[in-house]
PDB file of N, CA and C in Angstrom:
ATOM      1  N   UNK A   1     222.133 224.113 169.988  1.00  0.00           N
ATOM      2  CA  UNK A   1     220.726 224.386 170.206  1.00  0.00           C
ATOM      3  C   UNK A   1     220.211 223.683 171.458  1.00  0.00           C
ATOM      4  N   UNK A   2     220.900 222.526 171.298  1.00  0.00           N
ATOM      5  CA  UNK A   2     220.357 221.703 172.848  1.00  0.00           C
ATOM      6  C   UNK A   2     220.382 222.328 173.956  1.00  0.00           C
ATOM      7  N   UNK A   3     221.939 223.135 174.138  1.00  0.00           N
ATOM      8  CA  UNK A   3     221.970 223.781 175.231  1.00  0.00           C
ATOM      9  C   UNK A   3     221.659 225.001 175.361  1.00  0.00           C
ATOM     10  N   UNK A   4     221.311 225.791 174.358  1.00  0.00           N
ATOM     11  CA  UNK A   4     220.334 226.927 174.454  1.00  0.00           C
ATOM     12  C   UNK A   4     218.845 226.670 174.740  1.00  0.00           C
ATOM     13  N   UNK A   5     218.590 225.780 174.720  1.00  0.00           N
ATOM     14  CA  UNK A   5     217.488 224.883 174.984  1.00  0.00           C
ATOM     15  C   UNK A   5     216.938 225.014 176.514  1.00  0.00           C
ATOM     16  N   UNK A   6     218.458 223.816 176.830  1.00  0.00           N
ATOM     17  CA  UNK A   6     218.242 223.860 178.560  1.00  0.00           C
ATOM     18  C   UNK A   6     218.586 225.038 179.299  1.00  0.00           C
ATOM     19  N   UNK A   7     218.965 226.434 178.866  1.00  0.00           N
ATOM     20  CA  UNK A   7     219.588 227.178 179.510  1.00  0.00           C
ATOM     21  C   UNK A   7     220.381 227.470 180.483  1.00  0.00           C
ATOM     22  N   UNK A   8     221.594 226.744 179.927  1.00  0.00           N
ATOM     23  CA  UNK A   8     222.971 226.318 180.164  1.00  0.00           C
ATOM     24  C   UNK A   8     223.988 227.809 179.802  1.00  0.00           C
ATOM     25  N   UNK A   9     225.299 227.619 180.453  1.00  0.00           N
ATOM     26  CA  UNK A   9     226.053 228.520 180.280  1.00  0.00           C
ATOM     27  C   UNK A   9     226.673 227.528 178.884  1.00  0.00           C
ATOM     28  N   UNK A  10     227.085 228.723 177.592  1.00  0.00           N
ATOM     29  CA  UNK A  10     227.435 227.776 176.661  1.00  0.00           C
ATOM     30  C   UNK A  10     229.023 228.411 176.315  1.00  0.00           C
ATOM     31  N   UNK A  11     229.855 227.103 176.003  1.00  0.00           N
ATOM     32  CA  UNK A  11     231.325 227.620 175.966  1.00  0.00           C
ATOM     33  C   UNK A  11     231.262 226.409 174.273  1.00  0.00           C
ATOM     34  N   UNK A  12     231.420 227.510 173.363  1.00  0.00           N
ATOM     35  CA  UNK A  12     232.058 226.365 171.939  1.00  0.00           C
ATOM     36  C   UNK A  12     233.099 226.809 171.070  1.00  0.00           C
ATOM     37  N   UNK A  13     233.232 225.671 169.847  1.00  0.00           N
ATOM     38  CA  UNK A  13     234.603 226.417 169.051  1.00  0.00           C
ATOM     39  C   UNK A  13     233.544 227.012 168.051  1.00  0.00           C
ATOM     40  N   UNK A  14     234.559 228.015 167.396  1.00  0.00           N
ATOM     41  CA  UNK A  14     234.256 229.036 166.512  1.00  0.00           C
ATOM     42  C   UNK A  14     234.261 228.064 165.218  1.00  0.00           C
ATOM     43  N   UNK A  15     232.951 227.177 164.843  1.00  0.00           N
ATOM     44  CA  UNK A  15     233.018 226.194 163.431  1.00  0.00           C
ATOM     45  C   UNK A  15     231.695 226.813 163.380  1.00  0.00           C
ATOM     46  N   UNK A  16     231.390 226.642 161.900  1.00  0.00           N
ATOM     47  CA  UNK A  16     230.295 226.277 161.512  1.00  0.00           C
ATOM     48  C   UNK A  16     229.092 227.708 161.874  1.00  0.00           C
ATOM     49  N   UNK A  17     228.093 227.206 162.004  1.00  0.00           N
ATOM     50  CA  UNK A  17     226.990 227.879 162.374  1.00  0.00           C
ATOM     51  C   UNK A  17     227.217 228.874 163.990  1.00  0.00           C
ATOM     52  N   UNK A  18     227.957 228.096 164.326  1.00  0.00           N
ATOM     53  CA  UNK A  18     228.180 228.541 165.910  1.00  0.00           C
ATOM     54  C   UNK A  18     227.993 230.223 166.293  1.00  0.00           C
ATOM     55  N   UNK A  19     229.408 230.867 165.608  1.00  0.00           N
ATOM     56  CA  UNK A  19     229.473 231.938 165.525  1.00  0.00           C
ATOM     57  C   UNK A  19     227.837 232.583 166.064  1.00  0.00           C
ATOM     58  N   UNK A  20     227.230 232.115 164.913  1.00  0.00           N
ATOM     59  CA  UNK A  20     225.997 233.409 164.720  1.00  0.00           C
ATOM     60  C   UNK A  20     224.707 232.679 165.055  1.00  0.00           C
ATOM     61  N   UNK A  21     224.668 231.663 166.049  1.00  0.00           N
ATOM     62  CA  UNK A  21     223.769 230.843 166.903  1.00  0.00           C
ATOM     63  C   UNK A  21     223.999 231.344 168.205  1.00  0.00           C
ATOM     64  N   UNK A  22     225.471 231.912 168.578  1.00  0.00           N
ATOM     65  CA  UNK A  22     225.686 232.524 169.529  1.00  0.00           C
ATOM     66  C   UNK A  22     225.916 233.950 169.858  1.00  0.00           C
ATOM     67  N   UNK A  23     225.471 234.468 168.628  1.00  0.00           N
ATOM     68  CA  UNK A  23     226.071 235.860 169.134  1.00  0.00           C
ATOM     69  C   UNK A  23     224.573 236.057 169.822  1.00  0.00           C
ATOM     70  N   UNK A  24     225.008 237.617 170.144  1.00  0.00           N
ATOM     71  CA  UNK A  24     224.231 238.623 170.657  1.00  0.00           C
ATOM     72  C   UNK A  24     224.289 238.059 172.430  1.00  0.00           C
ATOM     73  N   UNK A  25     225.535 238.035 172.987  1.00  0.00           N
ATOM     74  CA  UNK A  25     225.988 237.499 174.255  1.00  0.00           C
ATOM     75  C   UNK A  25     224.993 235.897 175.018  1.00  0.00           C
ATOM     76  N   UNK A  26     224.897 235.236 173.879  1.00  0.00           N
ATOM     77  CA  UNK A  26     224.219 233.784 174.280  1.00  0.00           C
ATOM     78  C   UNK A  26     225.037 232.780 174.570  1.00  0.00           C
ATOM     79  N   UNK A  27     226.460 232.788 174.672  1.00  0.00           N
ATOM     80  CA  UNK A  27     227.781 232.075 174.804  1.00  0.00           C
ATOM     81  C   UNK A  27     228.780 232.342 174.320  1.00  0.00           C
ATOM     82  N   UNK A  28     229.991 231.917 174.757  1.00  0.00           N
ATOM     83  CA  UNK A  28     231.525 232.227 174.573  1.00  0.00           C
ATOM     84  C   UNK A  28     231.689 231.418 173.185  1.00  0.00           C
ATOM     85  N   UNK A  29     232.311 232.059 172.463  1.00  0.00           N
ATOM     86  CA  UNK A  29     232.482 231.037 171.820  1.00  0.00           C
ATOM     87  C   UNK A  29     234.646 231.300 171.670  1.00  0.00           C
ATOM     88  N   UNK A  30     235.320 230.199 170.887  1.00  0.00           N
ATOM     89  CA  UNK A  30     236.714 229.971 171.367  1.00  0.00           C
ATOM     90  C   UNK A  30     237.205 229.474 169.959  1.00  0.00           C
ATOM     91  N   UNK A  31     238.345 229.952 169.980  1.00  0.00           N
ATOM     92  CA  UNK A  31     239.304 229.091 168.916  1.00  0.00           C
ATOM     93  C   UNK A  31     239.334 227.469 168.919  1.00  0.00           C
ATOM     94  N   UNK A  32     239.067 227.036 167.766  1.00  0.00           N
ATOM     95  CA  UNK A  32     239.463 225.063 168.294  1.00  0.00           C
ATOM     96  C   UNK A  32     240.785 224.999 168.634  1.00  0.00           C
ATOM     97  N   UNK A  33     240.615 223.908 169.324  1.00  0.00           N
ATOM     98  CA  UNK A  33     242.278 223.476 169.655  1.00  0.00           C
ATOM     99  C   UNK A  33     242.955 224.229 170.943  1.00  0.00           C
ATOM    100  N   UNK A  34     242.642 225.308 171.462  1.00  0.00           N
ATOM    101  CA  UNK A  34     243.014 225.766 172.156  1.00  0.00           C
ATOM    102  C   UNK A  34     242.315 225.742 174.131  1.00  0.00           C
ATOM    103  N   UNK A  35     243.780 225.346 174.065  1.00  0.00           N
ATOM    104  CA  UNK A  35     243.831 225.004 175.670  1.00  0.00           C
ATOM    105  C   UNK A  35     243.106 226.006 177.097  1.00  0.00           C
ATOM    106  N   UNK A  36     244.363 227.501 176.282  1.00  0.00           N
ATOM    107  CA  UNK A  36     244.071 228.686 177.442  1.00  0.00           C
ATOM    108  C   UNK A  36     242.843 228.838 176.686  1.00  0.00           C
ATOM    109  N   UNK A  37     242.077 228.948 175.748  1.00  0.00           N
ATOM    110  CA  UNK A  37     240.858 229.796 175.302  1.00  0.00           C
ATOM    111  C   UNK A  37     239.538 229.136 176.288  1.00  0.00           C
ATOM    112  N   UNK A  38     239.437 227.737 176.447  1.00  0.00           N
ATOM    113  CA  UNK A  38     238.638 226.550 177.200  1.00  0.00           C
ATOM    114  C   UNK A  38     239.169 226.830 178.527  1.00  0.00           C
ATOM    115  N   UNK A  39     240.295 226.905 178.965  1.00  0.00           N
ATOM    116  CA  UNK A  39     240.329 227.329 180.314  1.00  0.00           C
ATOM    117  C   UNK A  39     239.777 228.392 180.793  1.00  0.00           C
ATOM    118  N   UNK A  40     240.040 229.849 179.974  1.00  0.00           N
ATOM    119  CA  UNK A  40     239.560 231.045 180.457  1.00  0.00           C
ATOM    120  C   UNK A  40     238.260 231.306 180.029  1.00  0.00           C
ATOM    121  N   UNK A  41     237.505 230.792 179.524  1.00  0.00           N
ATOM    122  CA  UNK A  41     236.653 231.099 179.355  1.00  0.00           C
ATOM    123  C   UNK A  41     235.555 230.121 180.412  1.00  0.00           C
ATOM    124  N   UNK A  42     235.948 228.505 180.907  1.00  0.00           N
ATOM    125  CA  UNK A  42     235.122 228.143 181.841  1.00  0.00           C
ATOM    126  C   UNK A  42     235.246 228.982 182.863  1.00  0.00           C
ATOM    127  N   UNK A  43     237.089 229.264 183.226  1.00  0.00           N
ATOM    128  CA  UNK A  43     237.388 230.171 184.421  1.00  0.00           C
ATOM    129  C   UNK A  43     236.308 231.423 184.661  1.00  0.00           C
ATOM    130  N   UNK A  44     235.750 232.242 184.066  1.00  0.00           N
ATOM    131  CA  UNK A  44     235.086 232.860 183.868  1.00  0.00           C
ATOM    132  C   UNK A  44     233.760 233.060 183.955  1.00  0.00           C
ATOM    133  N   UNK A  45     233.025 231.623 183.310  1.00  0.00           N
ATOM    134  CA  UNK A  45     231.773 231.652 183.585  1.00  0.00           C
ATOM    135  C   UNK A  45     231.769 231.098 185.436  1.00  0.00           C
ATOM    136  N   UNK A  46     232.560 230.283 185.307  1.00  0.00           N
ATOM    137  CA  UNK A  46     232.639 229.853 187.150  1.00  0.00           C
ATOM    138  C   UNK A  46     232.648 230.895 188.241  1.00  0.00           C
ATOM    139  N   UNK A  47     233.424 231.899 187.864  1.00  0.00           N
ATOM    140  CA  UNK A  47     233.996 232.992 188.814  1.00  0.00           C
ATOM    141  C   UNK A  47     232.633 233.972 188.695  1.00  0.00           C
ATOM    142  N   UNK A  48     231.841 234.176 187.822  1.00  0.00           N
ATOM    143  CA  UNK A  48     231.293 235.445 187.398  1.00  0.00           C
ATOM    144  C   UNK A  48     229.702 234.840 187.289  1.00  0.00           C
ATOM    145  N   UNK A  49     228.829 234.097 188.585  1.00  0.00           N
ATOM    146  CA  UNK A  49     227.703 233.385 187.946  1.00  0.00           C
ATOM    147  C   UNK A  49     226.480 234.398 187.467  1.00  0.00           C
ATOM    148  N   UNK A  50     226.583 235.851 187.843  1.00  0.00           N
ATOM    149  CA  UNK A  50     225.322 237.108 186.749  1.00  0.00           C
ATOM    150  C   UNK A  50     225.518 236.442 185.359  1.00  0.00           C
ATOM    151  N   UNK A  51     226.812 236.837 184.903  1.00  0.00           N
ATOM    152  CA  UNK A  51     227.680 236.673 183.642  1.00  0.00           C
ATOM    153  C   UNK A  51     226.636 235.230 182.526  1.00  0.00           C
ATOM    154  N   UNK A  52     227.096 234.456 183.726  1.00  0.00           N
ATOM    155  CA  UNK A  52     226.569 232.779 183.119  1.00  0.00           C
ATOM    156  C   UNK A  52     225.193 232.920 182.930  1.00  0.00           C
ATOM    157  N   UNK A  53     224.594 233.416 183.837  1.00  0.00           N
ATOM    158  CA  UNK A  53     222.831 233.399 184.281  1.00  0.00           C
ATOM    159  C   UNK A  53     222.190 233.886 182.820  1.00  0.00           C
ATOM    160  N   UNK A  54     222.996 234.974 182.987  1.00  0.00           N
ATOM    161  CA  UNK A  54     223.020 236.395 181.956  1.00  0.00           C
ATOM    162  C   UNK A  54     222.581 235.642 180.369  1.00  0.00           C
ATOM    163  N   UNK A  55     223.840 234.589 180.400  1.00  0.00           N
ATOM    164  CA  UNK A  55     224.066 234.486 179.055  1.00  0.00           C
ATOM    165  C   UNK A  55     223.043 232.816 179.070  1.00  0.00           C
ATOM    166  N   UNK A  56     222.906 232.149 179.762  1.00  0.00           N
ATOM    167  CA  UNK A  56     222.109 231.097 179.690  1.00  0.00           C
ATOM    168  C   UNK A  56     220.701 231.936 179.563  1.00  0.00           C
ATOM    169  N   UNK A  57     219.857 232.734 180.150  1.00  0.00           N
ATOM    170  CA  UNK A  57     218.838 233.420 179.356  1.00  0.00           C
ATOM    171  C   UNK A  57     218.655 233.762 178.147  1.00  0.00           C
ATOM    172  N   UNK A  58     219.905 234.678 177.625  1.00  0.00           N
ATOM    173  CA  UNK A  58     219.817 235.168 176.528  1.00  0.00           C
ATOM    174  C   UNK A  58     220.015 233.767 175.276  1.00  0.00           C
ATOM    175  N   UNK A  59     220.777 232.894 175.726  1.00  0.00           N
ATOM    176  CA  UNK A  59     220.592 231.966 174.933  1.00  0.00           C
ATOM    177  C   UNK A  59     219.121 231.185 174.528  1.00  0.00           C
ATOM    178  N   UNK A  60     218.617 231.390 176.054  1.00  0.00           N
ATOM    179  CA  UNK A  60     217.640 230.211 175.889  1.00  0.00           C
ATOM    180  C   UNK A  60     216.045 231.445 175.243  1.00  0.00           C
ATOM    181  N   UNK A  61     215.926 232.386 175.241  1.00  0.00           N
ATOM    182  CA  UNK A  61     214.953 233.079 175.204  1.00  0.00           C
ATOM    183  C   UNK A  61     215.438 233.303 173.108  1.00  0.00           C
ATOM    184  N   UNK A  62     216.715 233.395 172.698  1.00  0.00           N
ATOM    185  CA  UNK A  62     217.005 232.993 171.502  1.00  0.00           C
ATOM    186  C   UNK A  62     216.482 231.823 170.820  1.00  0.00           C
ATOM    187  N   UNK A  63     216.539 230.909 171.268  1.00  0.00           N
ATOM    188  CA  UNK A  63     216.220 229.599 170.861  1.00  0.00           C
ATOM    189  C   UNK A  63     215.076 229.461 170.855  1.00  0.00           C
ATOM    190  N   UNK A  64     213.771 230.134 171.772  1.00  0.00           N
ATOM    191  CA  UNK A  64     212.553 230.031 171.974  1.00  0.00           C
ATOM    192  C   UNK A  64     211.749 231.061 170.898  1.00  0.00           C
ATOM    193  N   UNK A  65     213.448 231.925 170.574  1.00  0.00           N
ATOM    194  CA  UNK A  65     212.741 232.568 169.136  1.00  0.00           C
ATOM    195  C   UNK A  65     212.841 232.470 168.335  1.00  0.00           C
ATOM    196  N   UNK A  66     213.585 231.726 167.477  1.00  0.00           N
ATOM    197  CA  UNK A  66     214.312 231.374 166.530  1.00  0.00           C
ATOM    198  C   UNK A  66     214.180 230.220 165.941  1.00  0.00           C
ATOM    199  N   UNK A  67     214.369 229.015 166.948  1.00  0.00           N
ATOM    200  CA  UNK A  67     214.787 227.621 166.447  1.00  0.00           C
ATOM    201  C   UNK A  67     213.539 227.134 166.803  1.00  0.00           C
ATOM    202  N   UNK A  68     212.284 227.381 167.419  1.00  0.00           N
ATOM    203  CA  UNK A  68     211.250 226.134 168.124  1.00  0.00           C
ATOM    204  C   UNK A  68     211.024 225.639 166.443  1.00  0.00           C
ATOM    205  N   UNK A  69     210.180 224.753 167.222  1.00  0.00           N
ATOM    206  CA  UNK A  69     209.886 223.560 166.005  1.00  0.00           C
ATOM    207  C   UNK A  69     209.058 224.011 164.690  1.00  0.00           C
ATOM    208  N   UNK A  70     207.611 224.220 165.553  1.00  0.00           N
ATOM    209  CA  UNK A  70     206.907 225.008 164.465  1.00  0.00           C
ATOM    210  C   UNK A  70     207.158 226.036 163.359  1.00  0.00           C
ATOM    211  N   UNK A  71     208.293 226.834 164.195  1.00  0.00           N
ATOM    212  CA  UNK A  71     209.066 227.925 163.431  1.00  0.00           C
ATOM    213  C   UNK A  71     209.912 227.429 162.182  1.00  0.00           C
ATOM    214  N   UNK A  72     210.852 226.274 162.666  1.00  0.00           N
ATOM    215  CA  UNK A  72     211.616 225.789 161.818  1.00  0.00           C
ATOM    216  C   UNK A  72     210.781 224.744 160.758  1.00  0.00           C
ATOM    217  N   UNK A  73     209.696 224.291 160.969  1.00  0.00           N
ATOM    218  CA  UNK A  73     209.277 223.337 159.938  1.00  0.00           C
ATOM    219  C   UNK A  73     208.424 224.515 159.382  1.00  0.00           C
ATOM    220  N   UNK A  74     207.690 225.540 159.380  1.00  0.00           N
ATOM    221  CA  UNK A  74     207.447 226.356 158.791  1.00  0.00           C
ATOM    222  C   UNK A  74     208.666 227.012 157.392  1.00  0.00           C
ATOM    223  N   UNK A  75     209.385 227.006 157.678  1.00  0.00           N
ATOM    224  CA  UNK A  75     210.519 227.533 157.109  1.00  0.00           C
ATOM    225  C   UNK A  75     210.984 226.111 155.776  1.00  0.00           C
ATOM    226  N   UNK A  76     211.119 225.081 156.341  1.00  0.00           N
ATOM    227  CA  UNK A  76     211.236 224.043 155.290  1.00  0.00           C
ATOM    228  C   UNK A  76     209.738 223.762 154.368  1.00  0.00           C
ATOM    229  N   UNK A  77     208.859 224.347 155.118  1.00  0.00           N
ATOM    230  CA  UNK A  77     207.366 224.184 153.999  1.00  0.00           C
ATOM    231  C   UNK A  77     207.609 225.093 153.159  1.00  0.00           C
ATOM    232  N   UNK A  78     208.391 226.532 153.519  1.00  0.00           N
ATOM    233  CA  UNK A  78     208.232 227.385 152.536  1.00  0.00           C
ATOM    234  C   UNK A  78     209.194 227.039 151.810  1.00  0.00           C
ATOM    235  N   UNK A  79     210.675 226.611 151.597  1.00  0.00           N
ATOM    236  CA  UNK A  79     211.579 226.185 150.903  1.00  0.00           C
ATOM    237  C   UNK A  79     211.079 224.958 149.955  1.00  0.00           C
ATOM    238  N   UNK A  80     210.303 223.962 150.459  1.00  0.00           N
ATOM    239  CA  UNK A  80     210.059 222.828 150.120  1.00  0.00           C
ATOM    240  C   UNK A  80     208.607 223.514 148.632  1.00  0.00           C
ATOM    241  N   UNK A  81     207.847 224.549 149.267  1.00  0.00           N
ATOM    242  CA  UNK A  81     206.889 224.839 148.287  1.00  0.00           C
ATOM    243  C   UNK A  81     207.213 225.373 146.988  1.00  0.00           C
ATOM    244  N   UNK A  82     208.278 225.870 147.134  1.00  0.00           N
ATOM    245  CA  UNK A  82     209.569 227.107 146.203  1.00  0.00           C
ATOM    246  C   UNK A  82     210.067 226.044 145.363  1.00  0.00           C
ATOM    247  N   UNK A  83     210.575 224.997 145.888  1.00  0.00           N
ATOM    248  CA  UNK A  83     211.252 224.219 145.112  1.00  0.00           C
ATOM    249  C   UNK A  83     210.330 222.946 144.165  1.00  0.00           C
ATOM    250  N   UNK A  84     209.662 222.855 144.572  1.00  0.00           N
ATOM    251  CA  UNK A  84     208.387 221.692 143.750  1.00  0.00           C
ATOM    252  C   UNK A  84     207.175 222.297 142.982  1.00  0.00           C
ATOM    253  N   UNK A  85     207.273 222.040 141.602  1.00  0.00           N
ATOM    254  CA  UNK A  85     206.722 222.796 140.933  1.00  0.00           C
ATOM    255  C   UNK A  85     205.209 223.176 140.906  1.00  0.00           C
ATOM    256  N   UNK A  86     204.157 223.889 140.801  1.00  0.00           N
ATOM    257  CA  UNK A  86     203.368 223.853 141.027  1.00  0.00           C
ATOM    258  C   UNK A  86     202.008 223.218 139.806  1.00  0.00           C
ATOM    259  N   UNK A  87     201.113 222.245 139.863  1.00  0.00           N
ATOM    260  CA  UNK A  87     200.296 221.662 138.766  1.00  0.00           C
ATOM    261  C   UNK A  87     199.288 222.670 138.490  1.00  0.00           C
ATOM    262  N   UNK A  88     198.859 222.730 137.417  1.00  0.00           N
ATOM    263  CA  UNK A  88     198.057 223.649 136.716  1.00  0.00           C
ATOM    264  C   UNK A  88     197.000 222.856 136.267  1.00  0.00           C
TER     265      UNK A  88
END
């Protein structure tokens, strides 16, 4: 999120949340552990800077829709209201 944030070209491993924080062309994402996957894929954003530009927007205009603050503490008020019972 940080670096969808700064609108950065983003290169990560395929754990966790990642996957689907990045789709919709907002960063590469890569097998862990792997050497050629981190090579070709910086190789790439280096060689190709539309590509990077491309995808540091789409990241960061994601994040400005998705993750801002208000948005996300909105979302824990409604979880938080769901879960605590209500007094009568």
């Amino acid at each position: 999120l940080e670096a969808m944030a700064l609108s950065v070209p983003i290169v990560a491993t395929n754990v966790g949340a990642i996957p689907s924080m990045l789709s919709g062309g907002c960063g590469i994402v890569i097998d862990p552990r792997s050497d050629e996957a981190i090579k070709n894929a910086l190789s790439d954003l280096l060689t190709d800077h539309e590509k990077a530009e491309a995808m540091a927007k789409k990241a960061y205009l994601k994040v400005c829709g998705e993750f801002d603050c208000p948005m996300v503490i909105n979302k824990y008020f409604s979880v938080w209201e769901k879960a605590v019972p209500k007094d009568n």
